[in-house]
N, C-alpha and C. Protein backbone atom coordinates (compact mmCIF):
# COMPACT_ATOMS: atom_id res chain seq x y z
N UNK A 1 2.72 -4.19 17.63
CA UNK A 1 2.05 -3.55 18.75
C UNK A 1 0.91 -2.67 18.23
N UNK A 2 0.33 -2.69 19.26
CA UNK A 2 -1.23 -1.76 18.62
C UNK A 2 -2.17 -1.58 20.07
N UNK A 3 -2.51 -0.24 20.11
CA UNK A 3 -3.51 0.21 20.82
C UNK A 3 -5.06 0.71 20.50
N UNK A 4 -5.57 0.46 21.11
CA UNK A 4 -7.02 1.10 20.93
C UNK A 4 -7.32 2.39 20.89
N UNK A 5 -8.06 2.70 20.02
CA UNK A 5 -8.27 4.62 19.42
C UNK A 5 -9.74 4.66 20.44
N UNK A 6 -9.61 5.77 21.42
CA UNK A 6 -10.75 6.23 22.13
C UNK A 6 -12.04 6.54 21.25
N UNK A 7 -12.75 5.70 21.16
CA UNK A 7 -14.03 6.19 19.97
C UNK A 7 -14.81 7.62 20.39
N UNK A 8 -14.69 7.73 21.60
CA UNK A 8 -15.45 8.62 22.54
C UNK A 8 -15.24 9.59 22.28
N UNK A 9 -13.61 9.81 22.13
CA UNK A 9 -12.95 11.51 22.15
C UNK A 9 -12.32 11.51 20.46
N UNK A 10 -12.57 10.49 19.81
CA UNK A 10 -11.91 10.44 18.36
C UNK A 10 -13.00 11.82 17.54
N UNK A 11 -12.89 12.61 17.21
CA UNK A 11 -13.01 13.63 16.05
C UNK A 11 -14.18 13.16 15.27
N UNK A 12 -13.71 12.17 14.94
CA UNK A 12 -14.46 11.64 13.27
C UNK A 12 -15.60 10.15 14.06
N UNK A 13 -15.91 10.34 15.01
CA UNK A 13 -16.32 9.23 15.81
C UNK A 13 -18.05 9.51 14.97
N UNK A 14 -18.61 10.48 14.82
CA UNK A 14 -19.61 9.74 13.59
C UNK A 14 -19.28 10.18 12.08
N UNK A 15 -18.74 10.03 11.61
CA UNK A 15 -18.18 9.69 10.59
C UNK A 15 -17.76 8.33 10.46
N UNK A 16 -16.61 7.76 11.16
CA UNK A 16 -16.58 6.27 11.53
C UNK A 16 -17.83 5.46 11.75
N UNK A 17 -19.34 6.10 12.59
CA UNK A 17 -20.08 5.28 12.97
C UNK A 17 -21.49 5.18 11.50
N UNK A 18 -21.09 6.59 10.50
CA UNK A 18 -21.87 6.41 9.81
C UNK A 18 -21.65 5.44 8.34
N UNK A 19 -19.86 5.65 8.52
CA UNK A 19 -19.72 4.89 7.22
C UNK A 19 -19.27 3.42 7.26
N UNK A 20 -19.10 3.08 8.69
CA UNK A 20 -18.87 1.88 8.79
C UNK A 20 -20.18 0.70 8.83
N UNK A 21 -21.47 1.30 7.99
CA UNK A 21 -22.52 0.96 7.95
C UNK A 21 -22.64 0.54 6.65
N UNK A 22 -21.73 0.94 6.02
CA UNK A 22 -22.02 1.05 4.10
C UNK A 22 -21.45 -0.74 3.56
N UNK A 23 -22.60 -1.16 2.77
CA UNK A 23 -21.84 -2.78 2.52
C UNK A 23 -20.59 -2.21 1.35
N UNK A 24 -20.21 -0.94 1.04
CA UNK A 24 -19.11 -0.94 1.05
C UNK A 24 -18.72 0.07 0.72
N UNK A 25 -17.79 -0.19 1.72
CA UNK A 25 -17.04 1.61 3.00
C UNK A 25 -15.98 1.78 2.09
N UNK A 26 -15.37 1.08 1.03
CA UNK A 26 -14.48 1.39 0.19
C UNK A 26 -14.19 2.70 -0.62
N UNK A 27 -13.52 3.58 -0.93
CA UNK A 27 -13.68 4.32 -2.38
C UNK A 27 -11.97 4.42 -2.63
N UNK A 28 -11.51 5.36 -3.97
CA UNK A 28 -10.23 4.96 -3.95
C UNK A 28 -9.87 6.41 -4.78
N UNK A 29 -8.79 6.31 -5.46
CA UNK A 29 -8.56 7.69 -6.20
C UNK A 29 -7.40 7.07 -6.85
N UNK A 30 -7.06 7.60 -8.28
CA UNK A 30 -6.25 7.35 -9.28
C UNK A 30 -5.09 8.49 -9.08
N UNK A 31 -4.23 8.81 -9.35
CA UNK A 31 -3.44 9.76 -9.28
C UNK A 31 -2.18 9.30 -10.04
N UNK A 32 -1.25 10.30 -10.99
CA UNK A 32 -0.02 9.80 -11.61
C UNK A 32 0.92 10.33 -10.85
N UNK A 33 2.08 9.24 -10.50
CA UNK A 33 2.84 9.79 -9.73
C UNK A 33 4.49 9.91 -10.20
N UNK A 34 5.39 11.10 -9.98
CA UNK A 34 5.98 11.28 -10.65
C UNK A 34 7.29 10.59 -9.76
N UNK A 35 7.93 10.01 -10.96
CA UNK A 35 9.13 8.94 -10.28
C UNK A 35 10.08 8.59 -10.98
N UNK A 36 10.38 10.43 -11.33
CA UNK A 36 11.77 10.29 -12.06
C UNK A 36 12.74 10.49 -11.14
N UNK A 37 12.71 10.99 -10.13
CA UNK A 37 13.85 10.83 -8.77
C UNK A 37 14.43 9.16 -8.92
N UNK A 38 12.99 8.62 -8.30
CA UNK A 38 13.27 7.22 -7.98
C UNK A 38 13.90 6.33 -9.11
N UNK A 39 13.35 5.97 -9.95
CA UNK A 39 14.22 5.91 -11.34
C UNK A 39 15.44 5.99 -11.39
N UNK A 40 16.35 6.81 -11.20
CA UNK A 40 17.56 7.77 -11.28
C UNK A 40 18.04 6.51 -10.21
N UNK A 41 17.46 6.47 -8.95
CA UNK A 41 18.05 6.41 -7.81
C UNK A 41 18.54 4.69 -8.18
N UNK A 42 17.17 4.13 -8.06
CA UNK A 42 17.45 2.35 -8.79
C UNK A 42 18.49 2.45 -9.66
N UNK A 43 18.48 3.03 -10.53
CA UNK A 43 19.45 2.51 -11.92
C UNK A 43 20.58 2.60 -11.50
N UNK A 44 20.81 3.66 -10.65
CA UNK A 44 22.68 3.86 -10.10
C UNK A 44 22.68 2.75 -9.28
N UNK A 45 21.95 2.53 -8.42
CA UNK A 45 22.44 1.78 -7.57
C UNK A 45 21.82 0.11 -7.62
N UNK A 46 21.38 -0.16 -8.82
CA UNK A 46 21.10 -1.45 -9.47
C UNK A 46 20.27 -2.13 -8.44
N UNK A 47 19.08 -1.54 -7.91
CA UNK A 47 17.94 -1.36 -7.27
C UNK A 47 16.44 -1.94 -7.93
N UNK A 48 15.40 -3.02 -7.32
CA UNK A 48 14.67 -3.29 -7.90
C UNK A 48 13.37 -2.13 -7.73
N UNK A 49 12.92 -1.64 -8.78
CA UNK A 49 12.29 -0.32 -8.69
C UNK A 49 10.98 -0.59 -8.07
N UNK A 50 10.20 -2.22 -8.33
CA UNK A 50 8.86 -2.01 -7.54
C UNK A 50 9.07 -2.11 -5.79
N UNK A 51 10.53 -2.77 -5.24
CA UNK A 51 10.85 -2.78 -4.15
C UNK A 51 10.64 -1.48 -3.87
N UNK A 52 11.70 -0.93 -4.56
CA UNK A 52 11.61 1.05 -3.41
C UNK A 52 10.38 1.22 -3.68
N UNK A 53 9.51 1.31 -4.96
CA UNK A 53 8.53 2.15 -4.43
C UNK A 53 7.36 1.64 -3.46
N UNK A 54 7.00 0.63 -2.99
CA UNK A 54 6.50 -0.47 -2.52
C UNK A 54 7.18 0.07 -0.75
N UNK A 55 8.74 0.47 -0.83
CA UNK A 55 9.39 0.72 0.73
C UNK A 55 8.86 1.81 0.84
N UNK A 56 8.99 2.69 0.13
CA UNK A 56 8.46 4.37 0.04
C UNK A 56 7.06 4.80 0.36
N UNK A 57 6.36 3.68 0.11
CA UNK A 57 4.73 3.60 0.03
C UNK A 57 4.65 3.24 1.45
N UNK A 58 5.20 2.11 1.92
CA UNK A 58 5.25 1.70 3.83
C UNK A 58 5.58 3.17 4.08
N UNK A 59 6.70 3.48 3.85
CA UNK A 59 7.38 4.59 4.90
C UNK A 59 6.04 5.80 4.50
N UNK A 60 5.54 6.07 3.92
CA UNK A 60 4.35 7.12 4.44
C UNK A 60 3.01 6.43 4.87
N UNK A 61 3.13 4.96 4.96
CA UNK A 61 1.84 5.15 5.85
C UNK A 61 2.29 4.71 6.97
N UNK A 62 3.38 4.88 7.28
CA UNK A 62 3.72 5.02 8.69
C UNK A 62 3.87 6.29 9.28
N UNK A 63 3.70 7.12 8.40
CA UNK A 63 3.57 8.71 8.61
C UNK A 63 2.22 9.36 9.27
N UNK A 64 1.43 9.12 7.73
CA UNK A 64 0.19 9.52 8.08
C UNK A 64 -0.34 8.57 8.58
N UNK A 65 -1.06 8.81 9.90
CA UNK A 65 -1.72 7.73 10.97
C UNK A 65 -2.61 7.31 10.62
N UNK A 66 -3.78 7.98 9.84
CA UNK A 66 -5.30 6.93 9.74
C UNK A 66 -4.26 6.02 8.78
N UNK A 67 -3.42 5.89 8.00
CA UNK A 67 -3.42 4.65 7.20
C UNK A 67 -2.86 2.96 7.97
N UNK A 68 -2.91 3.98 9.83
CA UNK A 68 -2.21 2.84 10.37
C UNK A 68 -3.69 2.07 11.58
N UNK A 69 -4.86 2.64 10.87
CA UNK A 69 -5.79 2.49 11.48
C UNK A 69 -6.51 1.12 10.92
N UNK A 70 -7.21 0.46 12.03
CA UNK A 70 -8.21 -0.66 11.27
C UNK A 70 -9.30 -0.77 12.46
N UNK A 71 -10.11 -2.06 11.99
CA UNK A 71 -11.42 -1.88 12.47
C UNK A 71 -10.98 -3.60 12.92
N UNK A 72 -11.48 -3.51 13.96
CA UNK A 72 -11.29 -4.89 14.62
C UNK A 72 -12.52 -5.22 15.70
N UNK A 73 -13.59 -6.28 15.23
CA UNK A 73 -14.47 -6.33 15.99
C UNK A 73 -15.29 -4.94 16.11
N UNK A 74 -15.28 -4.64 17.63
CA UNK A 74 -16.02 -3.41 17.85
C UNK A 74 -14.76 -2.17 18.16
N UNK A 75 -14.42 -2.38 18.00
CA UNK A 75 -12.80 -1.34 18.21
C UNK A 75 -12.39 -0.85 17.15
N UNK A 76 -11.94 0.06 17.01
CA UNK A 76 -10.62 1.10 15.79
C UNK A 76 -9.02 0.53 16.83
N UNK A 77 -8.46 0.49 16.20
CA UNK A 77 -6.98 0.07 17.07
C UNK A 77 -6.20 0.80 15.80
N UNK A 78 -5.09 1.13 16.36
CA UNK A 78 -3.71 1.88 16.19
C UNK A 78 -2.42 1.14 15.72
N UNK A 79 -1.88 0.83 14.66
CA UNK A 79 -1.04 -0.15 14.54
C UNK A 79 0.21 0.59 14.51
N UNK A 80 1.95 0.21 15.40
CA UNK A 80 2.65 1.00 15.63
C UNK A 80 3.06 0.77 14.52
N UNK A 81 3.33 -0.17 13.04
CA UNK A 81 3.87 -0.21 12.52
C UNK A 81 3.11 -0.94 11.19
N UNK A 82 3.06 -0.53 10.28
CA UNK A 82 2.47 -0.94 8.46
C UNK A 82 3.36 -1.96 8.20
N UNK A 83 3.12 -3.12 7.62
CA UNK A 83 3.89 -4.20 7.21
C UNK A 83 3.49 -4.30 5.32
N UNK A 84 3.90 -4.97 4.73
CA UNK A 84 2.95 -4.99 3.46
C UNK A 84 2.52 -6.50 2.77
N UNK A 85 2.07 -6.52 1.76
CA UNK A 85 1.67 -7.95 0.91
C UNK A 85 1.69 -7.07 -0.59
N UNK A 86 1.88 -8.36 -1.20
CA UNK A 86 1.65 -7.89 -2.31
C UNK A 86 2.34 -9.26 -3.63
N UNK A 87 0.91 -9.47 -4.46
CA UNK A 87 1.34 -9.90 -5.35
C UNK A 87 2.75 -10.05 -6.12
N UNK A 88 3.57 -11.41 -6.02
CA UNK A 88 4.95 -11.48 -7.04
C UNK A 88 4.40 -12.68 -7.92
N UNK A 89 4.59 -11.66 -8.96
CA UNK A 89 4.45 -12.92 -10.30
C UNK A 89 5.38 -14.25 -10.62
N UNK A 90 5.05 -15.65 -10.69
CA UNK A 90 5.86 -16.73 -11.06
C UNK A 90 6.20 -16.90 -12.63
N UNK A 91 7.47 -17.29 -13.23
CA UNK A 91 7.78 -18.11 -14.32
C UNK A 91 6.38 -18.82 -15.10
N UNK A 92 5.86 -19.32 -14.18
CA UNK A 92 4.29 -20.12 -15.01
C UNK A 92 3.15 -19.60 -15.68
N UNK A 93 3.01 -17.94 -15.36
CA UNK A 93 2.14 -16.92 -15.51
C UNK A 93 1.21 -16.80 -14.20
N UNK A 94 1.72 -18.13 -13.22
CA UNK A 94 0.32 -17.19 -11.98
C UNK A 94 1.49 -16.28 -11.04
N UNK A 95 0.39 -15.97 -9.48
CA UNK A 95 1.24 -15.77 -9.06
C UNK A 95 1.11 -15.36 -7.56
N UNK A 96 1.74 -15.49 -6.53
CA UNK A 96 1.76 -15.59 -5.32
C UNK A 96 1.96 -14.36 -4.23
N UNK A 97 1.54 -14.79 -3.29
CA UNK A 97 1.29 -13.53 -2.37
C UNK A 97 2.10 -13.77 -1.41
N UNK A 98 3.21 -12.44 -1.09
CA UNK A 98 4.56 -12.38 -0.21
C UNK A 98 3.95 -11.32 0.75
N UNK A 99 4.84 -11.14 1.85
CA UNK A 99 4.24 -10.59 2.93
C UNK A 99 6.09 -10.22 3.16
N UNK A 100 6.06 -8.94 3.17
CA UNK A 100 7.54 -7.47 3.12
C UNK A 100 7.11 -6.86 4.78
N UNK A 101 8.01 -7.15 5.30
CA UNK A 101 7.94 -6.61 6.57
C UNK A 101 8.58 -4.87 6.77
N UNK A 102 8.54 -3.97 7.26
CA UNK A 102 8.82 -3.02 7.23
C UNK A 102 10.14 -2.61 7.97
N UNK A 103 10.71 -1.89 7.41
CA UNK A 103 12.18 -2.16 8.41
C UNK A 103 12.76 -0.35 7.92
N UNK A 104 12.93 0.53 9.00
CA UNK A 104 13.27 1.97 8.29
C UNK A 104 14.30 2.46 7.83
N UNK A 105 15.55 0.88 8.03
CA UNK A 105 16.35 1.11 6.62
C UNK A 105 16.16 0.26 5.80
N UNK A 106 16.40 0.96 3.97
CA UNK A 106 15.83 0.53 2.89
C UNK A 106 16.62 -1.26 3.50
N UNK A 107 18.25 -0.50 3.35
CA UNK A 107 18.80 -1.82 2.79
C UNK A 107 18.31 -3.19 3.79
N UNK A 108 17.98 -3.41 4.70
CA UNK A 108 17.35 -4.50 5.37
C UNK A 108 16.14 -4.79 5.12
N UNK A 109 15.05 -3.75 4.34
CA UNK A 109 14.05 -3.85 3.63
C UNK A 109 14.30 -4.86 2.62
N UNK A 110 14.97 -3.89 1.45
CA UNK A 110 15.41 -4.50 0.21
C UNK A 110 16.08 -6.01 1.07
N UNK A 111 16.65 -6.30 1.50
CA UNK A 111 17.19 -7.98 2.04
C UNK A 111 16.29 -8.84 2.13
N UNK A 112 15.46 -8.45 2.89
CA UNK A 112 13.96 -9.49 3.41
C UNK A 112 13.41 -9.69 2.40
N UNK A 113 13.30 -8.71 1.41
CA UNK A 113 11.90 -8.52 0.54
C UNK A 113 12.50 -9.81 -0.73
N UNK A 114 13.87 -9.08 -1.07
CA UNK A 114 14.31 -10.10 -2.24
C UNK A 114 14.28 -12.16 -1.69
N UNK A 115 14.40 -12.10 -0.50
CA UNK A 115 14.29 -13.59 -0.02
C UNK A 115 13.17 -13.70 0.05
N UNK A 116 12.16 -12.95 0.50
CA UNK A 116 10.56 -13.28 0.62
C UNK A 116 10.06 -13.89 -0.89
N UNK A 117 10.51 -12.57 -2.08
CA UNK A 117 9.73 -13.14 -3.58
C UNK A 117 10.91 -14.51 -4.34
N UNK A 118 11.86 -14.74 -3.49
CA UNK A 118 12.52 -15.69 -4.28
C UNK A 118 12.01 -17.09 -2.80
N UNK A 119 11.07 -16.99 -2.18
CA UNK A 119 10.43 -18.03 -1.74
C UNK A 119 9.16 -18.35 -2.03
N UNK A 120 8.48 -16.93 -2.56
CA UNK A 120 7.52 -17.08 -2.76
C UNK A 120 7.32 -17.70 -4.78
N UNK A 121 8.27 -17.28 -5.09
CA UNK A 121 8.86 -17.91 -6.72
C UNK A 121 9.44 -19.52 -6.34
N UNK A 122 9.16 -20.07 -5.50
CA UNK A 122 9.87 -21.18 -5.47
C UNK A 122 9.18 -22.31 -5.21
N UNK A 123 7.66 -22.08 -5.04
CA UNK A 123 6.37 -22.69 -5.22
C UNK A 123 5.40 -22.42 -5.40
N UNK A 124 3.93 -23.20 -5.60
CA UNK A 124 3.34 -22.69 -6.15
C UNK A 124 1.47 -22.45 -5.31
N UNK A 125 2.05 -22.15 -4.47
CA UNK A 125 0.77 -22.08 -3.44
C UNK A 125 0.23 -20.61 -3.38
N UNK A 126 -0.84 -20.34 -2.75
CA UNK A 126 -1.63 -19.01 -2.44
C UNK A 126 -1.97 -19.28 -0.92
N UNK A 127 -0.89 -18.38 -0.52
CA UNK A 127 -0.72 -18.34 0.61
C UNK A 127 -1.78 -16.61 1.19
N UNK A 128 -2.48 -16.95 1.83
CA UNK A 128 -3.45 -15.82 2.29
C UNK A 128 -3.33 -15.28 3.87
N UNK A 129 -3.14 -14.08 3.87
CA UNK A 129 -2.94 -12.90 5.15
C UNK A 129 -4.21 -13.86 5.90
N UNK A 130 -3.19 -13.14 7.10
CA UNK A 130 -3.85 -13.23 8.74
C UNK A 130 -3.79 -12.39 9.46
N UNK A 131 -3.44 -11.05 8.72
CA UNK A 131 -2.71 -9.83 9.95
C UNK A 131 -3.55 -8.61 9.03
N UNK A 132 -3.49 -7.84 9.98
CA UNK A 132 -4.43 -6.66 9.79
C UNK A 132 -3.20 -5.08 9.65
N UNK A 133 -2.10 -5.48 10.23
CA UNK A 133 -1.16 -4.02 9.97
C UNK A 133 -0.62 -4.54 8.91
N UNK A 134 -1.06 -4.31 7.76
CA UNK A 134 -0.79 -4.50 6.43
C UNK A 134 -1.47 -3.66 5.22
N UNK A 135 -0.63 -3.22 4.38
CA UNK A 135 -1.51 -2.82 2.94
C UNK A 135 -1.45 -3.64 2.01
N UNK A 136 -2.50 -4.15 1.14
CA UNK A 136 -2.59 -5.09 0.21
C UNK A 136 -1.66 -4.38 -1.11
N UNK A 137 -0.43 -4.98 -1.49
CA UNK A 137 -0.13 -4.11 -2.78
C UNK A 137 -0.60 -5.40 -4.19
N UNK A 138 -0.64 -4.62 -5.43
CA UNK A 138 -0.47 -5.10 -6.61
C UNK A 138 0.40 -4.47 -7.84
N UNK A 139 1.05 -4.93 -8.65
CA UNK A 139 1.59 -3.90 -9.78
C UNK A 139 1.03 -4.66 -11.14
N UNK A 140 0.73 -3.76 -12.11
CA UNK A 140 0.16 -4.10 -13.70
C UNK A 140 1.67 -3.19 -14.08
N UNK A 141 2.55 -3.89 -14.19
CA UNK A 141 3.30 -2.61 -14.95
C UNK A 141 3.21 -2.76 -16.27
N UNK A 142 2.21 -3.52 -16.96
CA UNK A 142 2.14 -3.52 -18.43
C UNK A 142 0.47 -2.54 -18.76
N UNK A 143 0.39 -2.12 -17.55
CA UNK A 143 -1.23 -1.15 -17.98
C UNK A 143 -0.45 0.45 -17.57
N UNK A 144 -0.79 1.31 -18.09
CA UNK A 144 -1.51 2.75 -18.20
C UNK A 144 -2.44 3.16 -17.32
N UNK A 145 -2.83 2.33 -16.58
CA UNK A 145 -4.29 2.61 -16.13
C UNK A 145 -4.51 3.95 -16.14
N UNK A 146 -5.83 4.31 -15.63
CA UNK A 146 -6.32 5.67 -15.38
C UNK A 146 -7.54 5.41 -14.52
N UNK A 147 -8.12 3.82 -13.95
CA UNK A 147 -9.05 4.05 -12.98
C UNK A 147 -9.07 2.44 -12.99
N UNK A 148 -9.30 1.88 -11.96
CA UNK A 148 -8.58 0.52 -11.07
C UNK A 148 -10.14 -0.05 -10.32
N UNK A 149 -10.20 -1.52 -9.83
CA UNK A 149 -11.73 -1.56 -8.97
C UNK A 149 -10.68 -2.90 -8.53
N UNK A 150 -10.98 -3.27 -7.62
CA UNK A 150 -10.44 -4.54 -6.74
C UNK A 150 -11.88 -5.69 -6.49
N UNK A 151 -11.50 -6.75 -7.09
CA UNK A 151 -12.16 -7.94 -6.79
C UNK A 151 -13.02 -7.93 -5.08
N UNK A 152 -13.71 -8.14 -4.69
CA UNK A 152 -14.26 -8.40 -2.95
C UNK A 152 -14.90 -9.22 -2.62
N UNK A 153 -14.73 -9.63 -1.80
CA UNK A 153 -15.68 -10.69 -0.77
C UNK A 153 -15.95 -10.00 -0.02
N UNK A 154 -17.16 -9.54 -0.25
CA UNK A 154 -18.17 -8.78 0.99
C UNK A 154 -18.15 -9.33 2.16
N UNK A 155 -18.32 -10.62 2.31
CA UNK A 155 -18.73 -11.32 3.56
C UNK A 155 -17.55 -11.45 4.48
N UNK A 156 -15.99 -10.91 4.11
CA UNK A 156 -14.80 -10.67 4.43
C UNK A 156 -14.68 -9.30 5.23
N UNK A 157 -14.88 -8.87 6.34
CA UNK A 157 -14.80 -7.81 6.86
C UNK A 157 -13.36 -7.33 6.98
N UNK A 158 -12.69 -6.12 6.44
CA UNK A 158 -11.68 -5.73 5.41
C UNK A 158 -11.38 -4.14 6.42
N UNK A 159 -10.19 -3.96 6.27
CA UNK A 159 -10.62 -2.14 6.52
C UNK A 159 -8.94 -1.68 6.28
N UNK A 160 -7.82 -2.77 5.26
CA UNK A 160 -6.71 -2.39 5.46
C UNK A 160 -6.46 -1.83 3.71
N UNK A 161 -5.75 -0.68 3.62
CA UNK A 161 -5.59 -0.17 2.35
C UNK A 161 -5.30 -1.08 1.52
N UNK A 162 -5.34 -1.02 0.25
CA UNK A 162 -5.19 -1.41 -1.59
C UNK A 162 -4.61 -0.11 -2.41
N UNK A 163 -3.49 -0.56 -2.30
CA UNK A 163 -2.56 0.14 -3.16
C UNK A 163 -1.65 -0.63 -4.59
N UNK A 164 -2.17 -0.13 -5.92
CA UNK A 164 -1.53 -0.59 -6.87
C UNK A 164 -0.80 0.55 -7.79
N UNK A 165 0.30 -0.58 -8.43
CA UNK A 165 1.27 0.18 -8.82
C UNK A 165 0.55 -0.14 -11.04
N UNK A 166 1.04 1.25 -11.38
CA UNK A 166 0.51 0.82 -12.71
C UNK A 166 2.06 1.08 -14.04
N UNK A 167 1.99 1.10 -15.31
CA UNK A 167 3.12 1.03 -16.02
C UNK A 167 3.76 2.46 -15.81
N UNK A 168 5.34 2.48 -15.41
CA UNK A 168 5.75 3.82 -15.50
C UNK A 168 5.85 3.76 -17.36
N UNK A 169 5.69 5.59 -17.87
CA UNK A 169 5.97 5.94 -18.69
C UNK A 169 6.80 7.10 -19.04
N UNK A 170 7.37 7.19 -20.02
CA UNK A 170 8.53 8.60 -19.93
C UNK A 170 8.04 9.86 -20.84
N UNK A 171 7.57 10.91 -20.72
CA UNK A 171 7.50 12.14 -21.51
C UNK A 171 8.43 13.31 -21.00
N UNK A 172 9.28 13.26 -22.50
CA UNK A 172 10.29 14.86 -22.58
C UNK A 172 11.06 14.63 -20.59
N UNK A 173 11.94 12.97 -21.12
CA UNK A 173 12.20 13.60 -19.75
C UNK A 173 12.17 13.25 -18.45
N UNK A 174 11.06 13.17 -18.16
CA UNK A 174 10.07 12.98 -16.73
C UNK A 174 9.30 11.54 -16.83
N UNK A 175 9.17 10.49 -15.83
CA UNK A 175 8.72 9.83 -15.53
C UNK A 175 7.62 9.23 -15.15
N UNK A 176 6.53 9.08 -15.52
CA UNK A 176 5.48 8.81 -14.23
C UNK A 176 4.90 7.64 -14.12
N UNK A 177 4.13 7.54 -12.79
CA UNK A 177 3.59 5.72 -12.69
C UNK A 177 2.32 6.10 -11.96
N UNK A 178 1.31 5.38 -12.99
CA UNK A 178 -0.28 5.39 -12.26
C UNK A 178 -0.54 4.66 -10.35
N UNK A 179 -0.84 5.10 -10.41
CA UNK A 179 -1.09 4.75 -8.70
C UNK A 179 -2.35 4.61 -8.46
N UNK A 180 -2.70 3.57 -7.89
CA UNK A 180 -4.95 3.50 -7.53
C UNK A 180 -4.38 3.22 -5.61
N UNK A 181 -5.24 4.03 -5.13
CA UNK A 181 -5.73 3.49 -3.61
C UNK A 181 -6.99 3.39 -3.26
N UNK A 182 -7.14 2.66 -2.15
CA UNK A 182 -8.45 2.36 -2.14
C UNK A 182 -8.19 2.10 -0.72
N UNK A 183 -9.28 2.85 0.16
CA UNK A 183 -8.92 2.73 1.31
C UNK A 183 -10.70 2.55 2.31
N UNK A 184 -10.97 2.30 3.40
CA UNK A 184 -11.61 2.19 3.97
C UNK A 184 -12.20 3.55 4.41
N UNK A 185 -13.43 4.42 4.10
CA UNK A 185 -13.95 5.44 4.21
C UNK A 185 -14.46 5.78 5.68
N UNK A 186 -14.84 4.26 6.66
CA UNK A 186 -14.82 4.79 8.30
C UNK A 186 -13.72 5.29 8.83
N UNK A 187 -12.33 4.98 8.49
CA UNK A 187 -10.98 5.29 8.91
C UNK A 187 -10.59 6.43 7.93
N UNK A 188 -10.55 6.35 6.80
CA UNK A 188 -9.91 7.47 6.13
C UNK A 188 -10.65 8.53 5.38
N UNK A 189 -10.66 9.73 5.13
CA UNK A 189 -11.28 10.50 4.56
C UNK A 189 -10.25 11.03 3.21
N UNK A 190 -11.19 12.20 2.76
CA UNK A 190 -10.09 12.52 1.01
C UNK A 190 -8.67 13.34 1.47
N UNK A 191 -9.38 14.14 2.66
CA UNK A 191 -7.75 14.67 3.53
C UNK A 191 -6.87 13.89 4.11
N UNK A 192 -6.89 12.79 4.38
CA UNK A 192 -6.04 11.93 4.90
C UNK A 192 -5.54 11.60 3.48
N UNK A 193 -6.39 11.10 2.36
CA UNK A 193 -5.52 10.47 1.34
C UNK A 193 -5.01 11.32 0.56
N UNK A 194 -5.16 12.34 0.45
CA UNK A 194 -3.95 13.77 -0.47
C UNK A 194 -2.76 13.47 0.18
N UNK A 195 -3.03 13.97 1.85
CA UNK A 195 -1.89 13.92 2.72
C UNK A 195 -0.85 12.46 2.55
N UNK A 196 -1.30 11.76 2.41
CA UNK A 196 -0.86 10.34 2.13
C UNK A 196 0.00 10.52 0.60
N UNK A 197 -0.79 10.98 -0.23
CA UNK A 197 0.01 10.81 -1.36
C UNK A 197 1.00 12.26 -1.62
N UNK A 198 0.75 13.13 -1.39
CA UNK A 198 2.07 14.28 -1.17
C UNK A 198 2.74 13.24 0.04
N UNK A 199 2.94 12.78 0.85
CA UNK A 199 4.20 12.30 1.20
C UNK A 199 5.07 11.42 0.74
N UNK A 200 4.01 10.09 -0.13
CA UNK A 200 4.65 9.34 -0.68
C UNK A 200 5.76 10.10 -1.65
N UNK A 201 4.91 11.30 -2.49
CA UNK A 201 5.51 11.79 -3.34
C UNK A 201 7.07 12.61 -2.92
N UNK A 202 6.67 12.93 -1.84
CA UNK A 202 8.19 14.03 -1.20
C UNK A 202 8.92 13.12 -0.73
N UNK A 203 8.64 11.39 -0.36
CA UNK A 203 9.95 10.39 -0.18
C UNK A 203 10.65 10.06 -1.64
N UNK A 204 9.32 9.96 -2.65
CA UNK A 204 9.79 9.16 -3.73
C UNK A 204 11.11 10.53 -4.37
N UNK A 205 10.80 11.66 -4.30
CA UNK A 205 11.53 12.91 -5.00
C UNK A 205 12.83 12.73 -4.00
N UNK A 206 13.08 12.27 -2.66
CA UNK A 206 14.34 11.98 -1.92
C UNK A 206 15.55 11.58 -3.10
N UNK A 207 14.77 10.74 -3.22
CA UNK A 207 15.77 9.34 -4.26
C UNK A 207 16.98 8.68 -3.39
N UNK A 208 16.34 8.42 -2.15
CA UNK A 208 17.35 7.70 -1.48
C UNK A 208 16.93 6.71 -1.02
């Protein structure tokens, strides 16, 4: 479900009208995120760790609202609910694109998701989105990163977040995992994306 955002009485209505002019409205931000909660939480309970954090990542942009925003035609619309995608690697070295529906308990999450990448591991096609309440995910968990850029087709009119996951590492202790977003600059600003990532961060510290 999804409604239309009043452009008229929206706040940021030129802001939206100035940056949705840019051949590209994109920008993104690196941030390390700490995920020694989550960690803890997988290992007891023999949990696949890019699943939770991947559920954890839905469950705050179902929080904070511009991330449930897109650009459709001449409209901003409201999506009641974030779904996700995201790269699962195959046995062969390529690898295929699954589509994780959102569900606000984990464990019916975690259910769908493990049948989605063991269908999407079970051939060998590139299967490509049609839906717009979605965030594009990716994980490098063999990089470190410290600053990320996403492939584009300009001529693809786009406005739904890019969120990647990068290698967790351990110091004295503590956990952390690089994180890149990249979000659409008519819909989101740098206050929306702090806000976005302090929440991710206060689900991921739950550890539930």
């Amino acid at each position: 479900m999804k409604q239309k955002l009043d452009l008229e009485t929206w706040n940021r209505k030129e802001h939206y009208n100035f940056f949705k002019q840019f051949e590209e409205p994109y920008y993104g931000a690196n941030v390390n995120i700490d995920v020694t909660a989550a960690y803890k939480f997988v290992k007891e309970n023999g949990l696949s760790f890019f699943l939770y954090t991947m559920y954890q990542s839905l469950a705050a942009s179902q929080v904070i609202e511009p991330f449930r925003y897109r650009i459709e035609g001449d409209d901003v619309v409201v999506y009641d609910r974030i779904d996700g995608e995201s790269t699962i690697p195959r046995a062969n070295g390529t690898f295929g694109f699954g589509k994780f529906l959102f569900y606000p308990d984990f464990a019916a999450f975690n259910t769908e998701a493990i049948k989605e990448i063991e269908r999407v591991q079970s051939n060998n096609l590139l299967e490509l989105s049609t839906v717009n309440n979605t965030i594009r995910y990716s994980s490098l968990p063999w990089i470190n990163f410290t600053s990320l850029s996403h492939a584009r087709k300009f001529s693809f009119v786009d406005s739904c977040p890019k969120i990647s996951f990068g290698k967790m590492t351990e110091h004295d202790g503590k956990r952390t995992m690089p994180l890149s977003i990249h979000v659409n600059h008519a819909l989101v600003d740098g206050l929306h994306l702090g806000q976005y990532i302090d929440c991710y961060q206060d689900l991921l510290n739950q550890g539930i």
